[in-house]
C-alpha atoms as a PDB file:
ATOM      1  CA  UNK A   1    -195.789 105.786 118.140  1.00  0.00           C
ATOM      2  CA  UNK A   2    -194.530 109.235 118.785  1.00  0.00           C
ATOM      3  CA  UNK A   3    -196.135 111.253 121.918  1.00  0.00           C
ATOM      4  CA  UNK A   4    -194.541 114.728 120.055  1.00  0.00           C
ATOM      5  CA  UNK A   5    -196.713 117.869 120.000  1.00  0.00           C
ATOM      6  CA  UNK A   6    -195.771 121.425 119.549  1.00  0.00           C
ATOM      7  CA  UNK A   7    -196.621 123.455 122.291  1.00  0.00           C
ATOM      8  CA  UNK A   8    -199.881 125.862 122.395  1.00  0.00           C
ATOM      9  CA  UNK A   9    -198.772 129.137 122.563  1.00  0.00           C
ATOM     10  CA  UNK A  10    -201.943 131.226 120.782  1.00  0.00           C
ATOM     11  CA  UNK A  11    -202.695 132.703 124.723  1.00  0.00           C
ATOM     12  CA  UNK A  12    -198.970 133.735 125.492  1.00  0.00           C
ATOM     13  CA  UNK A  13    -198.302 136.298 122.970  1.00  0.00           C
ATOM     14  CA  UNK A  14    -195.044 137.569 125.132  1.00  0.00           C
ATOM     15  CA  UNK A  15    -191.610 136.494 123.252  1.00  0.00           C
ATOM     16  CA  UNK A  16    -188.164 138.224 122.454  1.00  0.00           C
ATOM     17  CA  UNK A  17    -185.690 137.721 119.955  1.00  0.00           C
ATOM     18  CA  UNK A  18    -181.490 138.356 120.349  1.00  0.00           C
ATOM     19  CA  UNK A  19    -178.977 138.754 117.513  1.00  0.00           C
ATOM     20  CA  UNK A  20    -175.282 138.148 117.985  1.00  0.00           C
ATOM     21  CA  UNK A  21    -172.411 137.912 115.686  1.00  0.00           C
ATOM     22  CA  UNK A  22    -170.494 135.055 117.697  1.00  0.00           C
ATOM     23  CA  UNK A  23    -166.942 134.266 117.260  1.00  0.00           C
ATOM     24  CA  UNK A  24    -167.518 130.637 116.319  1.00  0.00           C
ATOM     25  CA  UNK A  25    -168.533 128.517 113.689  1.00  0.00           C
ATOM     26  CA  UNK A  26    -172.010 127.246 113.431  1.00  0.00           C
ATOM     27  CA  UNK A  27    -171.112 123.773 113.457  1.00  0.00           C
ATOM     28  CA  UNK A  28    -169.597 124.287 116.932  1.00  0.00           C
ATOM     29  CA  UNK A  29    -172.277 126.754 118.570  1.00  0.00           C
ATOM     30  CA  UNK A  30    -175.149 123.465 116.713  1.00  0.00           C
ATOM     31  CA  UNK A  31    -172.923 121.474 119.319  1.00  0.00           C
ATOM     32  CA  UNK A  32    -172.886 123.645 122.252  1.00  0.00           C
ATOM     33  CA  UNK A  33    -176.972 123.981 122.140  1.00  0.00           C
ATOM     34  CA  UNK A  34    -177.726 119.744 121.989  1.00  0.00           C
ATOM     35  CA  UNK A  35    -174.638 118.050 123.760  1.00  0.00           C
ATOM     36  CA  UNK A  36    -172.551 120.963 125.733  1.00  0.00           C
ATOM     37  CA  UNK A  37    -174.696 123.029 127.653  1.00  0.00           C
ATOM     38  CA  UNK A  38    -172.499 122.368 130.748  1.00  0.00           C
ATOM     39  CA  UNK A  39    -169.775 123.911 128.675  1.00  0.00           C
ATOM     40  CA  UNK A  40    -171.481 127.261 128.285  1.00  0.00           C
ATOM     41  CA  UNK A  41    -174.165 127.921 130.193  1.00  0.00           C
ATOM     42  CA  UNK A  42    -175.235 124.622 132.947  1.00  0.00           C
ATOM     43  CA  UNK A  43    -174.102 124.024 136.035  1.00  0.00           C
ATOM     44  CA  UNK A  44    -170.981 121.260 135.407  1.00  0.00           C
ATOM     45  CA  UNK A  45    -171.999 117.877 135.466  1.00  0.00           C
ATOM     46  CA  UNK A  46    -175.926 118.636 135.606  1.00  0.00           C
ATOM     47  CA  UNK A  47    -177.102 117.928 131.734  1.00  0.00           C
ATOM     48  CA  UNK A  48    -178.794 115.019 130.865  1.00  0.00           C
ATOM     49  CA  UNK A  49    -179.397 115.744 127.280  1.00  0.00           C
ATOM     50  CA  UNK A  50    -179.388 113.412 123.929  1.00  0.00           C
ATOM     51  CA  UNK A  51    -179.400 116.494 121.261  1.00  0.00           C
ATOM     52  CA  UNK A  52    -182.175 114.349 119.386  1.00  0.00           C
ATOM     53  CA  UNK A  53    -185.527 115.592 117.906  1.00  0.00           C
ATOM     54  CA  UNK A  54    -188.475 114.595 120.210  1.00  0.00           C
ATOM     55  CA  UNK A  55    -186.465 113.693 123.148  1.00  0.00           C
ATOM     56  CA  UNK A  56    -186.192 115.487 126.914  1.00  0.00           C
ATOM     57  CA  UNK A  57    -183.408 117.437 128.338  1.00  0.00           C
ATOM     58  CA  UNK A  58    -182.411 118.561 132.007  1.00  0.00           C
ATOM     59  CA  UNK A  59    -179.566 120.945 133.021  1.00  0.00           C
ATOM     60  CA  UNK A  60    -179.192 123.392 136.253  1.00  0.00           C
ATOM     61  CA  UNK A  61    -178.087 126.577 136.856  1.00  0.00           C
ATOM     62  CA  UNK A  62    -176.622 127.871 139.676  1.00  0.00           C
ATOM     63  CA  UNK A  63    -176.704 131.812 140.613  1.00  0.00           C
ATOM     64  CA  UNK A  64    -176.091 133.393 144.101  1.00  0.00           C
ATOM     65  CA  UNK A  65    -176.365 129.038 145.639  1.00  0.00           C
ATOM     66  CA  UNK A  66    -180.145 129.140 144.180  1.00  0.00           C
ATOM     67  CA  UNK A  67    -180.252 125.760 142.082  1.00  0.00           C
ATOM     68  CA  UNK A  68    -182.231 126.522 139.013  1.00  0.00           C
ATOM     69  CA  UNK A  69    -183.377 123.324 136.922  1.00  0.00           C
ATOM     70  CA  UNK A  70    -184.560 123.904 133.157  1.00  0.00           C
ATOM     71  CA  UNK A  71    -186.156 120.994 131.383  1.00  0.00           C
ATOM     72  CA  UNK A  72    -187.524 120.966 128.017  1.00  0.00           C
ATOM     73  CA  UNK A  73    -187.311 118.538 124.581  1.00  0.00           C
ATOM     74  CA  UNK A  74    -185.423 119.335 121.263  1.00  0.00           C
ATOM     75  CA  UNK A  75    -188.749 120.371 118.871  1.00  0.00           C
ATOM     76  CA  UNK A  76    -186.267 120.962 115.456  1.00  0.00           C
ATOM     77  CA  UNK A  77    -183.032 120.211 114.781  1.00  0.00           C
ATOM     78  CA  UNK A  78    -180.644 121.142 111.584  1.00  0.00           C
ATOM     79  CA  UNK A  79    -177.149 120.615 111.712  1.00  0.00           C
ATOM     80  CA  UNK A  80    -175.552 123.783 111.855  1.00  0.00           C
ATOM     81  CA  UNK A  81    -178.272 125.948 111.350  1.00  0.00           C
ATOM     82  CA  UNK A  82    -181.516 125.782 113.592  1.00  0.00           C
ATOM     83  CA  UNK A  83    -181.925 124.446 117.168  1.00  0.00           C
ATOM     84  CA  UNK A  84    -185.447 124.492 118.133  1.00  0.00           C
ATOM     85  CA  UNK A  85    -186.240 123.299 122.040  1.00  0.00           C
ATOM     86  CA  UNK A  86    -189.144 123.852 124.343  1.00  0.00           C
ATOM     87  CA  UNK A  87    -187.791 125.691 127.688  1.00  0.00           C
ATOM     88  CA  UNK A  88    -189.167 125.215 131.298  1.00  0.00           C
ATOM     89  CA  UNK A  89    -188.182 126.892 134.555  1.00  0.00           C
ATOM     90  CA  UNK A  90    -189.858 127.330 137.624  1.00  0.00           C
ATOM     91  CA  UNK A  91    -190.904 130.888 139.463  1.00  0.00           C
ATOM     92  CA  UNK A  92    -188.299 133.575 138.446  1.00  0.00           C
ATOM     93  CA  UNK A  93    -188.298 132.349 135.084  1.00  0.00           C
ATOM     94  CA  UNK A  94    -191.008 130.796 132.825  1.00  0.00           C
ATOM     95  CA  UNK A  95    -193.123 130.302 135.968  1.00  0.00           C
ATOM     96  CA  UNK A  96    -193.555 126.420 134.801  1.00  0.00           C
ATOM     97  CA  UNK A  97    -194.890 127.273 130.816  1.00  0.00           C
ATOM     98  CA  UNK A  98    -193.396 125.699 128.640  1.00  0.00           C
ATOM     99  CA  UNK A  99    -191.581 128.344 126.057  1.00  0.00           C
ATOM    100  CA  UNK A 100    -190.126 127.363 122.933  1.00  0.00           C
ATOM    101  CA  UNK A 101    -186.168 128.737 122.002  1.00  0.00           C
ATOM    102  CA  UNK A 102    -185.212 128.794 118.001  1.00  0.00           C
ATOM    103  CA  UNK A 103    -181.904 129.361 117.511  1.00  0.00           C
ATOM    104  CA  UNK A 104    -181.112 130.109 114.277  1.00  0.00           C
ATOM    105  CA  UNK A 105    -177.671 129.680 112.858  1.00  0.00           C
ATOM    106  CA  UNK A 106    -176.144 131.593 110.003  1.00  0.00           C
ATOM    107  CA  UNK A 107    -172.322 131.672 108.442  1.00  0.00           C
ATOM    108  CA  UNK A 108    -170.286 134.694 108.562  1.00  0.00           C
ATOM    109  CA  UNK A 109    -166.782 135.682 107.310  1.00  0.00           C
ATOM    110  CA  UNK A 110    -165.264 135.122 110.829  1.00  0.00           C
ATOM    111  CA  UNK A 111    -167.518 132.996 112.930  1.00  0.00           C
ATOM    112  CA  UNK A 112    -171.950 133.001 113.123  1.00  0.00           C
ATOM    113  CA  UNK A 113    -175.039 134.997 113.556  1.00  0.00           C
ATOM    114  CA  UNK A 114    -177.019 134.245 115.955  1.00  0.00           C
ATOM    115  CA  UNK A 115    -180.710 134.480 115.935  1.00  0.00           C
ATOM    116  CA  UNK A 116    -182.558 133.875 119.155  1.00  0.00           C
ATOM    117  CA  UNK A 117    -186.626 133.699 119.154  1.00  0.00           C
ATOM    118  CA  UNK A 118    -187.959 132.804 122.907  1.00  0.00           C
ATOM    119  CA  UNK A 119    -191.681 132.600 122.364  1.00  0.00           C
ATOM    120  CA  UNK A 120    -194.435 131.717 124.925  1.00  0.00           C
ATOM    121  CA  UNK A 121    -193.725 133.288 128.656  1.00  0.00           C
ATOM    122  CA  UNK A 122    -196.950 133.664 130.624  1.00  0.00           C
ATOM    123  CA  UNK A 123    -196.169 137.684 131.290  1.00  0.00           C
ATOM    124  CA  UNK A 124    -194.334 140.864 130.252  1.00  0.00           C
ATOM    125  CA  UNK A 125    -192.609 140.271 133.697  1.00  0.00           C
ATOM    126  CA  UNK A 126    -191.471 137.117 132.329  1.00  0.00           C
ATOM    127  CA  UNK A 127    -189.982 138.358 129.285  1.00  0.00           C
ATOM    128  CA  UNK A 128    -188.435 141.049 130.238  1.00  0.00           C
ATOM    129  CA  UNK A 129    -186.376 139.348 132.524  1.00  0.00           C
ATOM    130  CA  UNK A 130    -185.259 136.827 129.901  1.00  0.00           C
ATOM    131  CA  UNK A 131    -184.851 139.908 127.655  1.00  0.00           C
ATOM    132  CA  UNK A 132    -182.354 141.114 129.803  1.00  0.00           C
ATOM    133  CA  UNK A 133    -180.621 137.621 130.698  1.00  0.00           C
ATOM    134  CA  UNK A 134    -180.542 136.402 126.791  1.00  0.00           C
ATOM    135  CA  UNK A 135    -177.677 138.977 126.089  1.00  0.00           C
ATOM    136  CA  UNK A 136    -175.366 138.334 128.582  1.00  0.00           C
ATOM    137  CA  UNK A 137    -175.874 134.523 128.041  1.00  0.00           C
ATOM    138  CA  UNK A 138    -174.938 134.543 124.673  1.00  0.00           C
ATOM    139  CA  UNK A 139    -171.972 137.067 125.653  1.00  0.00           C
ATOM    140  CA  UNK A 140    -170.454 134.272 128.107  1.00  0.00           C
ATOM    141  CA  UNK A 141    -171.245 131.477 125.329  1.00  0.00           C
ATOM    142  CA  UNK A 142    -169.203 133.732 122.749  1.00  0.00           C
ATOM    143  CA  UNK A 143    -166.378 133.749 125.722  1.00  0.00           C
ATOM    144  CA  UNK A 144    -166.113 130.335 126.169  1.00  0.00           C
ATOM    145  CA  UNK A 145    -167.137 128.530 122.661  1.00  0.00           C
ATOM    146  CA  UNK A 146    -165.902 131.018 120.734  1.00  0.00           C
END
């Protein structure tokens, strides 16, 4: 019997969304978001991660030798087109609630748009700072996937 719930988020109103046109295809950014997060974004050798609906994941980051662990659980998943995951970090980033990412992934002539939803941080401080980091994520992704 499956434990899987969506998360609450009626009280955390605060959430941001991110286009990009990315260089490459959707089937290889649907890879990069549930099997190669080390590849793009996690520290090397730190993702534990199945890329299966309903189960956990675990990856670090590293920035200025701060270790930053993010944990969540794939919510959605469509082959090439929609990557839906809860996300978790501690203080400096979701402050511990659990936030859900949609990633929404749509053909192009020369590579994929990108839509990113993050949904669900406790505070406007919150967001913002995710606002700000989203960009420049998807920027290196684009770098090194595309």
């Amino acid at each position: 019997m499956s434990v899987f719930c969506v998360p609450d988020l009626k009280n955390r109103s605060f959430e941001l969304e991110v286009e990009r046109k990315m260089r490459a295809s959707p089937s290889a950014l649907y890879v990069a978001w549930t099997r190669q997060f080390d590849r793009w974004f996690a520290a090397p050798g730190s993702v534990l991660m199945q890329g299966a609906t309903d189960t956990p994941y675990f990856f670090e980051t590293v920035y200025e030798d701060q270790r930053h662990p993010h944990y969540g659980r794939f919510l959605r998943l469509t082959p090439d087109r929609l990557v839906e995951l809860t996300w978790v970090t501690g203080q400096g980033g979701t402050a511990g609630a659990e936030t859900v990412v949609t990633v929404g992934l749509s053909p192009q002539a020369a590579g994929t748009l990108l839509h990113l939803r993050h949904a669900g941080f406790p505070d406007e401080a919150s967001r913002k700072q995710h606002a700000d980091a989203w960009p420049l994520v998807l920027e290196q992704m684009d770098a090194r996937i595309g």
